[in-house]
C-alpha atoms as a PDB file:
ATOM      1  CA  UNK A   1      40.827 -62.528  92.493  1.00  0.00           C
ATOM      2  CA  UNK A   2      42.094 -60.008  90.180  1.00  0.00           C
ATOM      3  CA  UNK A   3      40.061 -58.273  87.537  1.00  0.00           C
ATOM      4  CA  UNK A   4      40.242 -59.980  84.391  1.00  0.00           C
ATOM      5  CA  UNK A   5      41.476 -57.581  81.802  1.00  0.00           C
ATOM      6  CA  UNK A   6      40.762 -56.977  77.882  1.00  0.00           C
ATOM      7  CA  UNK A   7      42.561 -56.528  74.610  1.00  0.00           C
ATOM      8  CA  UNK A   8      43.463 -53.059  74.182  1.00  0.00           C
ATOM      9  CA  UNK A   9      42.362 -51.701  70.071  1.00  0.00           C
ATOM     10  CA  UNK A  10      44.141 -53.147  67.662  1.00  0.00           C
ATOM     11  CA  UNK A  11      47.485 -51.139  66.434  1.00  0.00           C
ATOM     12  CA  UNK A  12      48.398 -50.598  62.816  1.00  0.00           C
ATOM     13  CA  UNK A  13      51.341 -51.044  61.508  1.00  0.00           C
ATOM     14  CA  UNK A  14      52.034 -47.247  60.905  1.00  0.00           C
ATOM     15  CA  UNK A  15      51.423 -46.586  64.503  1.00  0.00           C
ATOM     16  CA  UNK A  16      53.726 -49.584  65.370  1.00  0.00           C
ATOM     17  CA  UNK A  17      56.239 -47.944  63.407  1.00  0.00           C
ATOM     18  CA  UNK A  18      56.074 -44.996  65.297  1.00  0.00           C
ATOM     19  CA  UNK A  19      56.483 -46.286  68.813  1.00  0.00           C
ATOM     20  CA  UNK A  20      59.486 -48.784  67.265  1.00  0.00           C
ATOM     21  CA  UNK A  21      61.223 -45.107  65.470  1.00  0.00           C
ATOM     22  CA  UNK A  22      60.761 -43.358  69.031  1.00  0.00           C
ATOM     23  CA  UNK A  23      62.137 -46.152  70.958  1.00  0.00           C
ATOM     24  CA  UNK A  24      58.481 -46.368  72.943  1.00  0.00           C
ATOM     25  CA  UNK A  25      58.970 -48.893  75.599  1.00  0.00           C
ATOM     26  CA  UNK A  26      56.877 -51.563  74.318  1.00  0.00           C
ATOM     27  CA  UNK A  27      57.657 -55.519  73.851  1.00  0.00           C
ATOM     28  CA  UNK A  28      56.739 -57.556  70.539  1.00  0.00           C
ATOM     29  CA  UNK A  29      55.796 -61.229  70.887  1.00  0.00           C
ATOM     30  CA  UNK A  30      55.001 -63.037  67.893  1.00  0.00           C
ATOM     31  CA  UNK A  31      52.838 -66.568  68.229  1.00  0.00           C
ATOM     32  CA  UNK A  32      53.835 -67.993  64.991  1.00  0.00           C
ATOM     33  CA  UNK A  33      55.401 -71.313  65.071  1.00  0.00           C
ATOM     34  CA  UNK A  34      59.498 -71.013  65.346  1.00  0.00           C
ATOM     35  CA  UNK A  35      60.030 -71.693  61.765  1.00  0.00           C
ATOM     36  CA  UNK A  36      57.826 -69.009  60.526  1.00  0.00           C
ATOM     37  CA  UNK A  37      59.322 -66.452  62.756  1.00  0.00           C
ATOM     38  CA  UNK A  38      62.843 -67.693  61.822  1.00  0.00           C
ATOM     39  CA  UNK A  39      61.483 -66.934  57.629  1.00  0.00           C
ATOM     40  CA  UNK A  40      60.645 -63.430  58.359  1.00  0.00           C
ATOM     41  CA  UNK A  41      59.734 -61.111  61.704  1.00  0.00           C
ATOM     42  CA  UNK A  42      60.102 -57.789  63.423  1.00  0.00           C
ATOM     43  CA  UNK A  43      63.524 -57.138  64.579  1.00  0.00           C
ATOM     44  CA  UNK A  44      63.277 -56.658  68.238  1.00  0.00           C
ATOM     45  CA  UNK A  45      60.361 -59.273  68.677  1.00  0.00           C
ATOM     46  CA  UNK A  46      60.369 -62.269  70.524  1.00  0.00           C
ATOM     47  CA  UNK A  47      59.316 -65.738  69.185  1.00  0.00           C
ATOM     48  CA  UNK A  48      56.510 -67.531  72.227  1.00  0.00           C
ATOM     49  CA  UNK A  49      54.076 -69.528  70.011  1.00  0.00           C
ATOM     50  CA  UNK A  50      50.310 -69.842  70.395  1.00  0.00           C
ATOM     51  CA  UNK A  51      50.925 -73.474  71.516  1.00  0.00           C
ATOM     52  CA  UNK A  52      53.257 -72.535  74.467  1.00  0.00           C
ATOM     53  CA  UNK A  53      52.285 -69.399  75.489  1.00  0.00           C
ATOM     54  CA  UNK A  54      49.235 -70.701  77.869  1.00  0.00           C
ATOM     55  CA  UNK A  55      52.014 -72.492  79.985  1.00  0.00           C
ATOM     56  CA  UNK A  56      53.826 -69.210  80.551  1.00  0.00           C
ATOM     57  CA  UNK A  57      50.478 -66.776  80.479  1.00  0.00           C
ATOM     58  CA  UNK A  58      50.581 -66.057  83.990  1.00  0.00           C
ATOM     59  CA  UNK A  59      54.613 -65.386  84.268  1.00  0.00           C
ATOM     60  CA  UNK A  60      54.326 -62.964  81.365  1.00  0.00           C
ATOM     61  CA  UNK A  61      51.015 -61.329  82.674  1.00  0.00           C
ATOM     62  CA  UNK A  62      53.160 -60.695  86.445  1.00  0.00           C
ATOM     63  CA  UNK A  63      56.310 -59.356  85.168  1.00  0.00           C
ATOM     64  CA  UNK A  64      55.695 -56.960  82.202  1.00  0.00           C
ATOM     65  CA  UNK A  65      53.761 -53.668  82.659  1.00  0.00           C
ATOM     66  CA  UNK A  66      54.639 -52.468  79.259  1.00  0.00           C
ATOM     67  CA  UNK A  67      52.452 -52.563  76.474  1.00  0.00           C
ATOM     68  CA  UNK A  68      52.444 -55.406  74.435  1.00  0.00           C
ATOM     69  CA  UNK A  69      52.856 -55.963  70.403  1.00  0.00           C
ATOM     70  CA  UNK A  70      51.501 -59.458  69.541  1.00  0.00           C
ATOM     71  CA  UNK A  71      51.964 -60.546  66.454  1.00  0.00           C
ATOM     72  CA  UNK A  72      51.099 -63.158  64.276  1.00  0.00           C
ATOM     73  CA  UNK A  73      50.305 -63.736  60.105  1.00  0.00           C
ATOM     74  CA  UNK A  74      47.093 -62.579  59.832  1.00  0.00           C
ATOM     75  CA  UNK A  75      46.426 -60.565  62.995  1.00  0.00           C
ATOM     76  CA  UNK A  76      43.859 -64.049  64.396  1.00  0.00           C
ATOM     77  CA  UNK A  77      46.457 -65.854  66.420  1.00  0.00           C
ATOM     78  CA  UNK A  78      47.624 -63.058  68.455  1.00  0.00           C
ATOM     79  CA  UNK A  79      43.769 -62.261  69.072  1.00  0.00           C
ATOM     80  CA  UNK A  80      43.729 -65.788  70.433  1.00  0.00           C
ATOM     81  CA  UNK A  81      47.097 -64.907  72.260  1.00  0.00           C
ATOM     82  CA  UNK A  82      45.620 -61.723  73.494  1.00  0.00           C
ATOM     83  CA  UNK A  83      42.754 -63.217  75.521  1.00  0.00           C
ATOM     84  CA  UNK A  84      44.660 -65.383  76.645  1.00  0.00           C
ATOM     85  CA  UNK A  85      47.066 -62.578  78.481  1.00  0.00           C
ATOM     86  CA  UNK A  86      44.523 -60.547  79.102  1.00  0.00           C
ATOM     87  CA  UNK A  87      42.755 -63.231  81.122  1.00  0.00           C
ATOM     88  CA  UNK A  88      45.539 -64.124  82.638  1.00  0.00           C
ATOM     89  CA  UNK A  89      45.717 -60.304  83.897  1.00  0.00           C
ATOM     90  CA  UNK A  90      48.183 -59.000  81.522  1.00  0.00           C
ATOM     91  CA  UNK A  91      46.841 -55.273  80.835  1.00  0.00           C
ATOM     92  CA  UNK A  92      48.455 -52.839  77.964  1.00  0.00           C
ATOM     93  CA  UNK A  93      48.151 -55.570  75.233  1.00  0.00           C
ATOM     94  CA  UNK A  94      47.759 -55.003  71.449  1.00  0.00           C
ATOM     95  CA  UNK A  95      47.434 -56.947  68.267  1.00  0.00           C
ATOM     96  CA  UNK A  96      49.108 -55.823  65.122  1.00  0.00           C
ATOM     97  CA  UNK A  97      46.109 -55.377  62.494  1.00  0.00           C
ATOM     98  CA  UNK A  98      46.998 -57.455  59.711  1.00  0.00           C
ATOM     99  CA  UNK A  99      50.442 -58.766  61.128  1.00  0.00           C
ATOM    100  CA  UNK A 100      52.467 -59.533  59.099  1.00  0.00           C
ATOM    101  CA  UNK A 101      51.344 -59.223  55.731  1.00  0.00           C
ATOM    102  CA  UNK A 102      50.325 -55.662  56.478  1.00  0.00           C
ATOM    103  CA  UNK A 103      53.669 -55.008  58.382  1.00  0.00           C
ATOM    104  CA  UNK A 104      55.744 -56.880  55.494  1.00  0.00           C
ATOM    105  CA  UNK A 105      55.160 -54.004  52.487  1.00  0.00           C
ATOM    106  CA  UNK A 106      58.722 -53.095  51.754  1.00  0.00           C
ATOM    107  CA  UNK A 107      58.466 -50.033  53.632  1.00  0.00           C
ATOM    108  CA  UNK A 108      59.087 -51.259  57.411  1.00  0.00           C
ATOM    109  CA  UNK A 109      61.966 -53.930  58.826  1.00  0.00           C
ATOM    110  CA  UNK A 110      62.312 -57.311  58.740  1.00  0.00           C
ATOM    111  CA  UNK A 111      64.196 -59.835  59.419  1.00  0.00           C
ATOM    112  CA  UNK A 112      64.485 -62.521  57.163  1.00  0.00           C
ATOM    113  CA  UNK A 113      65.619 -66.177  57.252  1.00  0.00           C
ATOM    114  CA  UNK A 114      65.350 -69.371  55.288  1.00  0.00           C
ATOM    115  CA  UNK A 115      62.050 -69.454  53.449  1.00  0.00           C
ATOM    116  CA  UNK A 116      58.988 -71.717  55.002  1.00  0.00           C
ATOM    117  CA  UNK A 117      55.295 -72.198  54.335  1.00  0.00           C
ATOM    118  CA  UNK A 118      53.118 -69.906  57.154  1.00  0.00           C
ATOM    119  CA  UNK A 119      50.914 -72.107  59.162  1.00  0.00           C
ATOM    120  CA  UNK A 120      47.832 -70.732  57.308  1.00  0.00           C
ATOM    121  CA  UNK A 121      49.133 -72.479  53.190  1.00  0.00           C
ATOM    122  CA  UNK A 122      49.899 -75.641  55.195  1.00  0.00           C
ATOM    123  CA  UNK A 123      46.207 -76.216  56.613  1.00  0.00           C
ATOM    124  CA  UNK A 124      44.919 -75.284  53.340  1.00  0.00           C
ATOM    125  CA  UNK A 125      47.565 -77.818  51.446  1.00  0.00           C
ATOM    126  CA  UNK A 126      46.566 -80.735  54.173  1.00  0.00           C
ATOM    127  CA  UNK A 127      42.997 -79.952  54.330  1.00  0.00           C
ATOM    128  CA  UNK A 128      42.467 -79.585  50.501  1.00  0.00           C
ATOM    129  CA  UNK A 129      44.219 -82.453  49.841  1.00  0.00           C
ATOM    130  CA  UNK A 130      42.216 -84.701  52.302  1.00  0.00           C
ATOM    131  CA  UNK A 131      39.042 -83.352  50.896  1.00  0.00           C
ATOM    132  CA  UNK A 132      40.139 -84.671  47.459  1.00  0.00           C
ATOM    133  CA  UNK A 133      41.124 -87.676  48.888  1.00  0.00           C
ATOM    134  CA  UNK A 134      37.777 -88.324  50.252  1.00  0.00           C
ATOM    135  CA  UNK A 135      35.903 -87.245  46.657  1.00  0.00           C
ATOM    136  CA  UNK A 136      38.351 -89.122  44.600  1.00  0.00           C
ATOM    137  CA  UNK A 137      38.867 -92.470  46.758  1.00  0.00           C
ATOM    138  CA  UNK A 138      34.700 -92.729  47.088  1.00  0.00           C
ATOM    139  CA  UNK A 139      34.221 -93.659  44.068  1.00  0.00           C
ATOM    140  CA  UNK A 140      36.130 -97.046  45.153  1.00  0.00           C
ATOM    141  CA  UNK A 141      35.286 -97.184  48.724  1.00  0.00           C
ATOM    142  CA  UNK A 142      31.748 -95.152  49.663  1.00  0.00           C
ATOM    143  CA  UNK A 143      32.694 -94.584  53.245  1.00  0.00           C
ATOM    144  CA  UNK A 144      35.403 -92.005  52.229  1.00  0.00           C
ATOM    145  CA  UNK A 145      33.030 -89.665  51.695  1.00  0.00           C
ATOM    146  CA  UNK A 146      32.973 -89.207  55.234  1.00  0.00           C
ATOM    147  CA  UNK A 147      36.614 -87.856  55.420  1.00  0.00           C
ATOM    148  CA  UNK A 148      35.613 -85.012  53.216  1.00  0.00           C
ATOM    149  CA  UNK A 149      32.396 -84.278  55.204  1.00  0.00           C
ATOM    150  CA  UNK A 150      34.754 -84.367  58.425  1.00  0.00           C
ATOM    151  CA  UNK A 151      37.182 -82.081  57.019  1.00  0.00           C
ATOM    152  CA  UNK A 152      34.497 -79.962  56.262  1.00  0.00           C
ATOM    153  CA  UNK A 153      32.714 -80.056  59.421  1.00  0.00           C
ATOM    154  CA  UNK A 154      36.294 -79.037  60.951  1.00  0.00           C
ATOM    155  CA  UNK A 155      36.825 -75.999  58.587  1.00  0.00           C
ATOM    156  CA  UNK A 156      33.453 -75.180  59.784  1.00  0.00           C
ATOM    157  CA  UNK A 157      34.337 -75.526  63.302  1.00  0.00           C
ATOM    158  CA  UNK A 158      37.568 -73.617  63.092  1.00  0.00           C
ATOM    159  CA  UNK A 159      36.029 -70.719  61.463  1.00  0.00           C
ATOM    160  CA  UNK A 160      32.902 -70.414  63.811  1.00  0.00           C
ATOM    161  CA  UNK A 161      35.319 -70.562  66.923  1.00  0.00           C
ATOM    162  CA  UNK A 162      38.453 -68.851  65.636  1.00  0.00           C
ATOM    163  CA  UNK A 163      40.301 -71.849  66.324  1.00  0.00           C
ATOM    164  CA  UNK A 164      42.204 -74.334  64.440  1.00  0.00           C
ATOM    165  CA  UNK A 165      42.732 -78.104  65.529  1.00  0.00           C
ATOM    166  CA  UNK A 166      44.901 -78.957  62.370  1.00  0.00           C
ATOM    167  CA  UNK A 167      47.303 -75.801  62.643  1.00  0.00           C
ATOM    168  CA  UNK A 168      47.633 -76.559  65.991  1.00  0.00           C
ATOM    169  CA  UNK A 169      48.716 -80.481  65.057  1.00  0.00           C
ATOM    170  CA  UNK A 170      50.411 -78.755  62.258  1.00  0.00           C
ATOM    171  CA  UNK A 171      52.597 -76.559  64.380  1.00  0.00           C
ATOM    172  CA  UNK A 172      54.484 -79.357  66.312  1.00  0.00           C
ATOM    173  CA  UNK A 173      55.288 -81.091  63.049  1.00  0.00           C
ATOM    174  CA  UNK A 174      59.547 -80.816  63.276  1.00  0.00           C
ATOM    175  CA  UNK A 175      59.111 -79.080  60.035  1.00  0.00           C
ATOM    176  CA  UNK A 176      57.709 -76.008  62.454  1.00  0.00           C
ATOM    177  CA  UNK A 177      59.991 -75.903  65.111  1.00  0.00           C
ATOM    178  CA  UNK A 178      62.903 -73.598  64.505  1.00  0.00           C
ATOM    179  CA  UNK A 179      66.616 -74.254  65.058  1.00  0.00           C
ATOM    180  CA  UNK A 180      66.888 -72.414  68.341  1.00  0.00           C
ATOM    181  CA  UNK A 181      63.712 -71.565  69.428  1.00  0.00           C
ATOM    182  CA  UNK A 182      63.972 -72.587  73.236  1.00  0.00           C
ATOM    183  CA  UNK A 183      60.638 -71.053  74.953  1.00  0.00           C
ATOM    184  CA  UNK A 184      61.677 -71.025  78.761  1.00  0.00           C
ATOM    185  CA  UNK A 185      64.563 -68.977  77.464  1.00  0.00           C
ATOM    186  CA  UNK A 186      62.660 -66.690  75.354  1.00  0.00           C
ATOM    187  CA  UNK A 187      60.366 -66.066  78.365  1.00  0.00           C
ATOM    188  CA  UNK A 188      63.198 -65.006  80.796  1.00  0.00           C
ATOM    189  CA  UNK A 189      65.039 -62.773  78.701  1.00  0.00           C
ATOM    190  CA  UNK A 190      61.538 -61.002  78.068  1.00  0.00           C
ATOM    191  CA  UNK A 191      61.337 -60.825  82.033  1.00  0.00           C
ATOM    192  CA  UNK A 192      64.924 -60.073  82.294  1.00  0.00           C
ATOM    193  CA  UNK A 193      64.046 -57.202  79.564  1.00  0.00           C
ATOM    194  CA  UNK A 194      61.514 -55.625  81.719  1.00  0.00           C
ATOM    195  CA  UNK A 195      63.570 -55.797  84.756  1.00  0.00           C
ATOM    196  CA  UNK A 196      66.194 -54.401  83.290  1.00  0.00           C
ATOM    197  CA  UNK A 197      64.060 -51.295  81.724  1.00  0.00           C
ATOM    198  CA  UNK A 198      62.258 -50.566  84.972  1.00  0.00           C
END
């Protein structure tokens, strides 16, 4: 069995900058859903989200032996997506700190598309609005109370294990999914990418 890896330290965005202005062989994989990569990311990157990226773990941890950008929002998806590839063997692999709202200051690239709501404002809008549900509709019916303590309880949850049931649901909403976002493709033309470099 082969060693099981770990996350290499976190890159900034300056440093990112650098390798990307010296033309450092590196490859950029952002786990946001499609339509939040189709709003705004790295030129250069390529679009495998969180959701589909255990599927193809293995086939991206055998065929590229460069280091690896993932990128996300925040920066706590592609730490997700990190130990993922790194248990799957994948060595060399990075998270931008901050994604993209550090990356996104005016000073570096980006490509932009039709504006969306990040994953992150939808959970709030759906959990916060639950919640309220709950408080508001108790005063009729007791038992809704219990949605609101639920919610809760989930927020809770997500936080303590850096996970999040409700983005997840969240991200296969049509809404997410981009126009052409078509994974298996994505995947070989990052392997093709690294053949084709080596």
């Amino acid at each position: 069995m082969p060693p099981t890896t770990t996350i290499d330290d976190a890159i900034d965005s300056a440093e990112l900058a650098t390798w990307l202005d010296t033309d450092r062989d590196c490859r950029l994989i952002d786990v946001r859903s499609p339509a939040e990569f189709e709003a705004a990311h790295i030129p250069g990157s390529y679009n495998v989200p969180l959701g589909a990226l255990d599927e193809h773990a293995a086939e991206l941890s055998r065929n590229l032996d460069v280091p690896v950008v993932l990128v996300c929002r925040s920066g706590t998806r592609a730490g997700n997506a990190g130990r993922t590839l790194a248990a799957a063997g994948m060595a060399q692999v990075h998270v931008l700190d901050g994604g993209m709202q550090r990356w996104d200051d005016g000073q570096r690239p980006v490509r932009r598309g039709a504006s969306r709501w990040d994953l992150e404002r939808q959970v709030r809008l759906v959990a916060g609005s639950l919640v309220l549900a709950g408080i508001v509709g108790s005063t009729k019916a007791p038992r809704l109370k219990y949605l609101s303590g639920a919610i809760g309880a989930g927020l809770t949850f997500a936080a303590v294990s850096n996970t999040c049931t409700m983005g997840a649901l969240l991200s296969r909403l049509p809404y997410n999914q981009g126009a052409t976002c078509d994974i298996d493709q994505v995947v070989r033309e990052l392997t093709t990418a690294e053949a084709t470099a080596a």
